[in-house]
PDB file of N, CA and C in Angstrom:
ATOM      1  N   UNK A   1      -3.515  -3.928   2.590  1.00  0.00           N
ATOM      2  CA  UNK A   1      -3.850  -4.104   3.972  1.00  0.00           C
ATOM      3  C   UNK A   1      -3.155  -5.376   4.438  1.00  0.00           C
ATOM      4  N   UNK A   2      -2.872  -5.717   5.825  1.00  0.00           N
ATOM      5  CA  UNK A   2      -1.569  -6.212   6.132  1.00  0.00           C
ATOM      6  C   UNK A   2      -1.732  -6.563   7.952  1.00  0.00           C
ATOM      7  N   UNK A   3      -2.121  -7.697   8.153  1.00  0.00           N
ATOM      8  CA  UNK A   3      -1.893  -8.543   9.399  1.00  0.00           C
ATOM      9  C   UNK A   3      -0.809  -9.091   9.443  1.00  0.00           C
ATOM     10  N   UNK A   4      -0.030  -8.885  10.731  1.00  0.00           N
ATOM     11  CA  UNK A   4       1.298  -9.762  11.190  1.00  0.00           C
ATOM     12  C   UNK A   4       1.016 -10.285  12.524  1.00  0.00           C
ATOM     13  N   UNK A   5       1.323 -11.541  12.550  1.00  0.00           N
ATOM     14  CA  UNK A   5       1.654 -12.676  13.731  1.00  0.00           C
ATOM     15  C   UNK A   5       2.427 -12.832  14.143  1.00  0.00           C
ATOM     16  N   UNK A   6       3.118 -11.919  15.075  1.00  0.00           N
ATOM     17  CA  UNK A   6       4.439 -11.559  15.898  1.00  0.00           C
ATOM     18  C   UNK A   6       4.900 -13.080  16.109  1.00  0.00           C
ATOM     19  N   UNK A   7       3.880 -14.053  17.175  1.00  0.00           N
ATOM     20  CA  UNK A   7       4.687 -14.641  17.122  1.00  0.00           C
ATOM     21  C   UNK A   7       5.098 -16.016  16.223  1.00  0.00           C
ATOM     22  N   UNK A   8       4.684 -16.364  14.933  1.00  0.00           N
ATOM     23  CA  UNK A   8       5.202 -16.937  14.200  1.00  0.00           C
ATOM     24  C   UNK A   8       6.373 -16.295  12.876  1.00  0.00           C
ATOM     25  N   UNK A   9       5.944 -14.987  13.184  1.00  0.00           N
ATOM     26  CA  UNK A   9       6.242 -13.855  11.929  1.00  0.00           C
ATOM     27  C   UNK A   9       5.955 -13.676  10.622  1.00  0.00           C
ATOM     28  N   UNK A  10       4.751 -14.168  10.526  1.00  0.00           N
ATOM     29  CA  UNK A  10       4.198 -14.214   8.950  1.00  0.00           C
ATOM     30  C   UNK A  10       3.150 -12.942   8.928  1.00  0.00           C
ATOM     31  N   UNK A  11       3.316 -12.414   8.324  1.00  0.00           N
ATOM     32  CA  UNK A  11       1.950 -11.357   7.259  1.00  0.00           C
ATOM     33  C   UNK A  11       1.446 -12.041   6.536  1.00  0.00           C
ATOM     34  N   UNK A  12       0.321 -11.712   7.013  1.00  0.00           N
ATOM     35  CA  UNK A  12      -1.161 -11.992   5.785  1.00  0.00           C
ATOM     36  C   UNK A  12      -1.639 -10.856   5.165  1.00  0.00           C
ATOM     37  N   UNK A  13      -0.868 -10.431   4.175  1.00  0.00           N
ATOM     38  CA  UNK A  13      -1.600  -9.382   2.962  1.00  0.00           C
ATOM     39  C   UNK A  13      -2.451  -9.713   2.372  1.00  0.00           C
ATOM     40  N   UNK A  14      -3.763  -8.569   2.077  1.00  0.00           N
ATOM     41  CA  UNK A  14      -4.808  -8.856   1.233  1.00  0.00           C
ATOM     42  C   UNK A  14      -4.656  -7.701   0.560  1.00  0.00           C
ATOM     43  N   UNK A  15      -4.802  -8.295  -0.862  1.00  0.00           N
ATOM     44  CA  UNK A  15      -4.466  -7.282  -2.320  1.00  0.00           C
ATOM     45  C   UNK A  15      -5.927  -6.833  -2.524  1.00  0.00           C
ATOM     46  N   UNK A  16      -6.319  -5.588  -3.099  1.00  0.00           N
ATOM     47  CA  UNK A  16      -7.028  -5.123  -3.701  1.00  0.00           C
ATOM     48  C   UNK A  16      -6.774  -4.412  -5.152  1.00  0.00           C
ATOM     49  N   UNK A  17      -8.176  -4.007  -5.919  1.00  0.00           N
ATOM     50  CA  UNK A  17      -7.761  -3.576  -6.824  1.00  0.00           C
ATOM     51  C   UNK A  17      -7.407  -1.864  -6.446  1.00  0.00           C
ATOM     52  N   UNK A  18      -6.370  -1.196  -6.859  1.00  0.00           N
ATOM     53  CA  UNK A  18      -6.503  -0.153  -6.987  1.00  0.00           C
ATOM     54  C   UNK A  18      -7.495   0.848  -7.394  1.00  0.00           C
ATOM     55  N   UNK A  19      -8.303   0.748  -8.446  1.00  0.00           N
ATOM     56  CA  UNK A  19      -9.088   1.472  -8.955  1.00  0.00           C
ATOM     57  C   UNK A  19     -10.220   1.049  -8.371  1.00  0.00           C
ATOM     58  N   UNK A  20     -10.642   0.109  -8.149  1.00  0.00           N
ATOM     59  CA  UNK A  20     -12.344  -0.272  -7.761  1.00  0.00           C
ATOM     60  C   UNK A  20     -12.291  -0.980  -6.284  1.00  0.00           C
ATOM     61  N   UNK A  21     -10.892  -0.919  -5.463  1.00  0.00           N
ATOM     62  CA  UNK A  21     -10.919  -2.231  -4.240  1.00  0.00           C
ATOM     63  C   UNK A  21     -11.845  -3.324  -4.346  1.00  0.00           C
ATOM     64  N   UNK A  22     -11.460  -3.581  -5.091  1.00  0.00           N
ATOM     65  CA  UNK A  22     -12.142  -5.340  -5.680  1.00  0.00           C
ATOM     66  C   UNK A  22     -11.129  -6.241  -4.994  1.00  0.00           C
ATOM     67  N   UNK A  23     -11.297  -6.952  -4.236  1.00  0.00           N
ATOM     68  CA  UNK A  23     -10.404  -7.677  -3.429  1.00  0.00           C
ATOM     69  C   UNK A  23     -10.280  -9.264  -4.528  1.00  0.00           C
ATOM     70  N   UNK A  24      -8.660  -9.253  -4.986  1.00  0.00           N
ATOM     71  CA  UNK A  24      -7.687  -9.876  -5.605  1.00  0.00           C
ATOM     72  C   UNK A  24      -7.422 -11.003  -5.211  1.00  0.00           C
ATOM     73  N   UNK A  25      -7.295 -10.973  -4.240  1.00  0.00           N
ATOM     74  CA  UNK A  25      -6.585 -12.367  -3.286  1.00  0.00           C
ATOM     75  C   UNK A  25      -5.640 -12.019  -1.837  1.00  0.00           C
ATOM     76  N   UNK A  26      -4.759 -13.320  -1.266  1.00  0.00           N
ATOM     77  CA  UNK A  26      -4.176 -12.921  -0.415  1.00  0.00           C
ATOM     78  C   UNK A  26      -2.709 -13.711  -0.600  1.00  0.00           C
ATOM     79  N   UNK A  27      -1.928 -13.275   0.682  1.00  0.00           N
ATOM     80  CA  UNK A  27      -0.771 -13.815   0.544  1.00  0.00           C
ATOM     81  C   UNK A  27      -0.241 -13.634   1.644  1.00  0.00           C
ATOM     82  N   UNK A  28       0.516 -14.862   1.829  1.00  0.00           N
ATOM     83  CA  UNK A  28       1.667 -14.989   3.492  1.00  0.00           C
ATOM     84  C   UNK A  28       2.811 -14.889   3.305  1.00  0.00           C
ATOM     85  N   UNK A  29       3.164 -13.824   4.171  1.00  0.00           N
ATOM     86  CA  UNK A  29       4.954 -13.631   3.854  1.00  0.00           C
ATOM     87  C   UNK A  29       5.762 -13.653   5.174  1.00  0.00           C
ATOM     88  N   UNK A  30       6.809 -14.720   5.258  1.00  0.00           N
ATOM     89  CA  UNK A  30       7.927 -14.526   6.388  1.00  0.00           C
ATOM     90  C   UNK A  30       8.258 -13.640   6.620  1.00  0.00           C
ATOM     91  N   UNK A  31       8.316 -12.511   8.004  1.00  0.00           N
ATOM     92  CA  UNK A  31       8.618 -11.246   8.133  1.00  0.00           C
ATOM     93  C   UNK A  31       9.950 -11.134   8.963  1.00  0.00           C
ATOM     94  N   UNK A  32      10.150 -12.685  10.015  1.00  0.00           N
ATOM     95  CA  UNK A  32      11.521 -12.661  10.240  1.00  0.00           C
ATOM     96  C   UNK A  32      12.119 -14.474  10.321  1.00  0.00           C
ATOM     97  N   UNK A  33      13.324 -14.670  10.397  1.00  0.00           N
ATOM     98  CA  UNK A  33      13.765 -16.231  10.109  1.00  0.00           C
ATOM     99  C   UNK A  33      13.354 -17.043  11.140  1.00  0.00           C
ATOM    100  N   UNK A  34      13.078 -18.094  10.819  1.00  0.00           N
ATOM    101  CA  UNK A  34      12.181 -19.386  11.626  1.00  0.00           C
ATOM    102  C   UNK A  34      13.742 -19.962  12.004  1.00  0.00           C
ATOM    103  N   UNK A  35      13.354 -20.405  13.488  1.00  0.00           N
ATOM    104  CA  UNK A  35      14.760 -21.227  14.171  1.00  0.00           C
ATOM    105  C   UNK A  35      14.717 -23.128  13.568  1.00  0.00           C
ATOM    106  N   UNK A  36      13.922 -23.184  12.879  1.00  0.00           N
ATOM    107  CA  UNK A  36      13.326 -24.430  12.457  1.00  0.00           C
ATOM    108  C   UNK A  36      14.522 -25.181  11.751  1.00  0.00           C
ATOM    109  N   UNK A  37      15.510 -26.171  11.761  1.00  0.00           N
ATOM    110  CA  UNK A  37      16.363 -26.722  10.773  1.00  0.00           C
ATOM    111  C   UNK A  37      15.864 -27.125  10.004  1.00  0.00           C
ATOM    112  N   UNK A  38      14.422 -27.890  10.310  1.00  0.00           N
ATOM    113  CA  UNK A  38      14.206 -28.706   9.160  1.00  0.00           C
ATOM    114  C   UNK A  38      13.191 -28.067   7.984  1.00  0.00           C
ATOM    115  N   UNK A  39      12.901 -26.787   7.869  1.00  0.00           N
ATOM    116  CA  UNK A  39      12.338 -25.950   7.325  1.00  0.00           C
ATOM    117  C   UNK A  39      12.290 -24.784   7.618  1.00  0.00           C
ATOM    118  N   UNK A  40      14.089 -24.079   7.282  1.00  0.00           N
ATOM    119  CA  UNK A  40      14.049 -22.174   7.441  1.00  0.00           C
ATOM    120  C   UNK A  40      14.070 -21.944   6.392  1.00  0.00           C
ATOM    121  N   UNK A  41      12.951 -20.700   6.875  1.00  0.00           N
ATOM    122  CA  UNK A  41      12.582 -19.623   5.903  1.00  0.00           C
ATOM    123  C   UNK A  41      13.437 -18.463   6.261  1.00  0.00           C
ATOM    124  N   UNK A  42      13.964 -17.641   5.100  1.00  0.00           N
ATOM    125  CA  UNK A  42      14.289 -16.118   5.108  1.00  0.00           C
ATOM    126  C   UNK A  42      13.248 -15.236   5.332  1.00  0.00           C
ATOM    127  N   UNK A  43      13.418 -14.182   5.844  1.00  0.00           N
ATOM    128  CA  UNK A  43      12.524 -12.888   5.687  1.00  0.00           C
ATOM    129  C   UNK A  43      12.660 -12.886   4.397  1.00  0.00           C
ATOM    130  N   UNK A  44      10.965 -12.377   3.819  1.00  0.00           N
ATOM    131  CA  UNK A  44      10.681 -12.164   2.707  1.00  0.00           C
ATOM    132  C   UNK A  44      10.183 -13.495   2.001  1.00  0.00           C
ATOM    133  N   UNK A  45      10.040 -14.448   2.226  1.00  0.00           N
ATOM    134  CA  UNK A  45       9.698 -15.746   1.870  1.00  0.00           C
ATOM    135  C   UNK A  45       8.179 -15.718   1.484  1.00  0.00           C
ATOM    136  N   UNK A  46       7.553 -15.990   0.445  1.00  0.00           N
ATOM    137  CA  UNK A  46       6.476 -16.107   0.175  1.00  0.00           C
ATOM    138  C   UNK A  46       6.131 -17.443   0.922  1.00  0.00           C
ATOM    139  N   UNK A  47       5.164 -18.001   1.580  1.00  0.00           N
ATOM    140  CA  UNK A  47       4.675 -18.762   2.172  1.00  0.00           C
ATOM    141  C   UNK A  47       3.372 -19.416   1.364  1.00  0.00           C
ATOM    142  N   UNK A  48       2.483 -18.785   1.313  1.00  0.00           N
ATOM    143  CA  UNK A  48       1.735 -19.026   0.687  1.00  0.00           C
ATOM    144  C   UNK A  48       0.465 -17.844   0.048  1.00  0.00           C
ATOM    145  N   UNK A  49      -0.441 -18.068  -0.729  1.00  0.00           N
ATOM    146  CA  UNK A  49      -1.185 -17.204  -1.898  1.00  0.00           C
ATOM    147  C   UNK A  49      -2.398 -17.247  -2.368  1.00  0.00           C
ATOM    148  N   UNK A  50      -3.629 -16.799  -2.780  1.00  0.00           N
ATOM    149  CA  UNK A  50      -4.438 -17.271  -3.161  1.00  0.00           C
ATOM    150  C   UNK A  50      -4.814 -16.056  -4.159  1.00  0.00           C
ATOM    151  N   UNK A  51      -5.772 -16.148  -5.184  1.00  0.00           N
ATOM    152  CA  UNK A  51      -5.932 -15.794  -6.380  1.00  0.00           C
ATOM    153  C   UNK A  51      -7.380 -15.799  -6.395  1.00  0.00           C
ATOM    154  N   UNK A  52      -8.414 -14.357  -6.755  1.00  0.00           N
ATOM    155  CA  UNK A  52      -9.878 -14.593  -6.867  1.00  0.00           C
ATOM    156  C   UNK A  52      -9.871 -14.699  -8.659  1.00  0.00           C
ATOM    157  N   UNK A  53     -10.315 -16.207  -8.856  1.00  0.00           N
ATOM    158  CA  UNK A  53     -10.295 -16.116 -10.579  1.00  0.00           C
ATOM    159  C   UNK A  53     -11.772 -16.171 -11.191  1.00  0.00           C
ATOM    160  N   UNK A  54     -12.854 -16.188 -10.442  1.00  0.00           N
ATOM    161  CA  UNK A  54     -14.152 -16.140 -10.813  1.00  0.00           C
ATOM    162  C   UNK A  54     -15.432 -15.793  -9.685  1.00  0.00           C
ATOM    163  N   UNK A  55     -16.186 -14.883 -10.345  1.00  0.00           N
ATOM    164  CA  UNK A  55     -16.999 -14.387  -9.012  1.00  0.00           C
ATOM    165  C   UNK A  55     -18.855 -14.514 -10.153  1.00  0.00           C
ATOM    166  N   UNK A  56     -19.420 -14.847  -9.040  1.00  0.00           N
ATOM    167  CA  UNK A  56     -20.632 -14.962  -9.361  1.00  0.00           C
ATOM    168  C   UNK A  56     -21.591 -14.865  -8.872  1.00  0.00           C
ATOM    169  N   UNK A  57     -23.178 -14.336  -9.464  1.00  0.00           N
ATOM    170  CA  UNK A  57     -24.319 -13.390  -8.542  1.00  0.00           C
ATOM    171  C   UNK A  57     -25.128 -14.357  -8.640  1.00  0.00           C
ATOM    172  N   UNK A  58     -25.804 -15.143  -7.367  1.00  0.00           N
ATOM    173  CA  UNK A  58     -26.975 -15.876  -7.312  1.00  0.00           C
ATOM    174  C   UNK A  58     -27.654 -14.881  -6.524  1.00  0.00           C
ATOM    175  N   UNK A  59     -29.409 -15.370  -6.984  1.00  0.00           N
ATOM    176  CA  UNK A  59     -30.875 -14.952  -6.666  1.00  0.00           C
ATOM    177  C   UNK A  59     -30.794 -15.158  -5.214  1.00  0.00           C
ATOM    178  N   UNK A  60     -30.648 -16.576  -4.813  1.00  0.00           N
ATOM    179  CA  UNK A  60     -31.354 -16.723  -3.151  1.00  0.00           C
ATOM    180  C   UNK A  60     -30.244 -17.598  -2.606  1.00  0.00           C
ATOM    181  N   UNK A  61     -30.457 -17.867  -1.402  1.00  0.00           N
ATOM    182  CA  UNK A  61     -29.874 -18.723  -0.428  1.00  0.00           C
ATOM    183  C   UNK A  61     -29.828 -19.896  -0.870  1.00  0.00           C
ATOM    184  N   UNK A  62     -28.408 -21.074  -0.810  1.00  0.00           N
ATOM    185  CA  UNK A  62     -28.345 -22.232  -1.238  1.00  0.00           C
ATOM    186  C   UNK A  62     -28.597 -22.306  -2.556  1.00  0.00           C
ATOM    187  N   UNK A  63     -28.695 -21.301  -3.193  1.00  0.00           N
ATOM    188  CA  UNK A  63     -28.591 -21.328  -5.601  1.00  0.00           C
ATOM    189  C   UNK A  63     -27.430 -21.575  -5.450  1.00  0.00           C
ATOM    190  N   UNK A  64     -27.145 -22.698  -6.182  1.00  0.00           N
ATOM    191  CA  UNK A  64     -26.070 -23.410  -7.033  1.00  0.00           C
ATOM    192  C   UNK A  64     -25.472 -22.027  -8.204  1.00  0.00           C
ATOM    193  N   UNK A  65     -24.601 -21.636  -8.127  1.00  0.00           N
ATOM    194  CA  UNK A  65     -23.677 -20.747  -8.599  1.00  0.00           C
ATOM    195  C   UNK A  65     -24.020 -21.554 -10.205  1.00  0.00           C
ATOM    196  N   UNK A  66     -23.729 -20.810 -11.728  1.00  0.00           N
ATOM    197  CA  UNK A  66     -23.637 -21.691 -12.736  1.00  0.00           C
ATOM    198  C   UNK A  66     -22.989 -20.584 -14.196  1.00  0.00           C
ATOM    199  N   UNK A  67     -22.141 -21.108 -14.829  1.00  0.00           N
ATOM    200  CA  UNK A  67     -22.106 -20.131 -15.986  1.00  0.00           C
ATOM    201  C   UNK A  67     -22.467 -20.622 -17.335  1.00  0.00           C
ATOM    202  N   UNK A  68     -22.538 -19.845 -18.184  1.00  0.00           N
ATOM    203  CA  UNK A  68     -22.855 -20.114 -19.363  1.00  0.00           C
ATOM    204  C   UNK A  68     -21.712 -19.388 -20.657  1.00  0.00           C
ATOM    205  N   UNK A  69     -21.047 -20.443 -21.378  1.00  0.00           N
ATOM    206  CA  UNK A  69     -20.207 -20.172 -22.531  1.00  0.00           C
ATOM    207  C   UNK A  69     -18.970 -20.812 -21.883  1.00  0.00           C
TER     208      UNK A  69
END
C-alpha cells in the first residue's frame, strides 16, 4: 500500500506481511528529481525507512510494556 505527495514527490510505502498482513514497517521513496542543488535526489531514491522489530501485549492503559529472557 502506497501514498504519493505530488507535490514533493515522495511515496510513503507501508510493507506488510504477505501471509498474515502483519504490518513490517515503512518507507519513503523519490518518485521524481528534486530541483534542489544542494541535495538531488534521483527517482527511485530511498529516502527514508522504518523496521517493526518488537511488538508487545499489555493488560491496561499506561502498563509499562516489559520482556522476559
Amino acid at each position: 500500500m502506497a501514498r504519493t505527495d505530488e507535490a514533493t514527490g515522495r511515496r510513503i510505502e507501508w510493507i506488510f506481511d504477505r501471509r498474515t498482513n502483519e504490518f513490517l514497517g515503512e518507507r519513503t521513496v523519490q518518485t521524481k528529481p528534486t530541483g534542489s542543488a544542494k541535495s538531488p535526489l534521483k527517482p527511485g531514491t530511498v529516502v527514508s525507512g522504518s523496521a517493526v522489530l518488537v511488538r508487545v501485549v499489555v493488560n491496561g492503559i499506561k502498563q509499562t510494556p516489559w520482556r522476559t529472557g
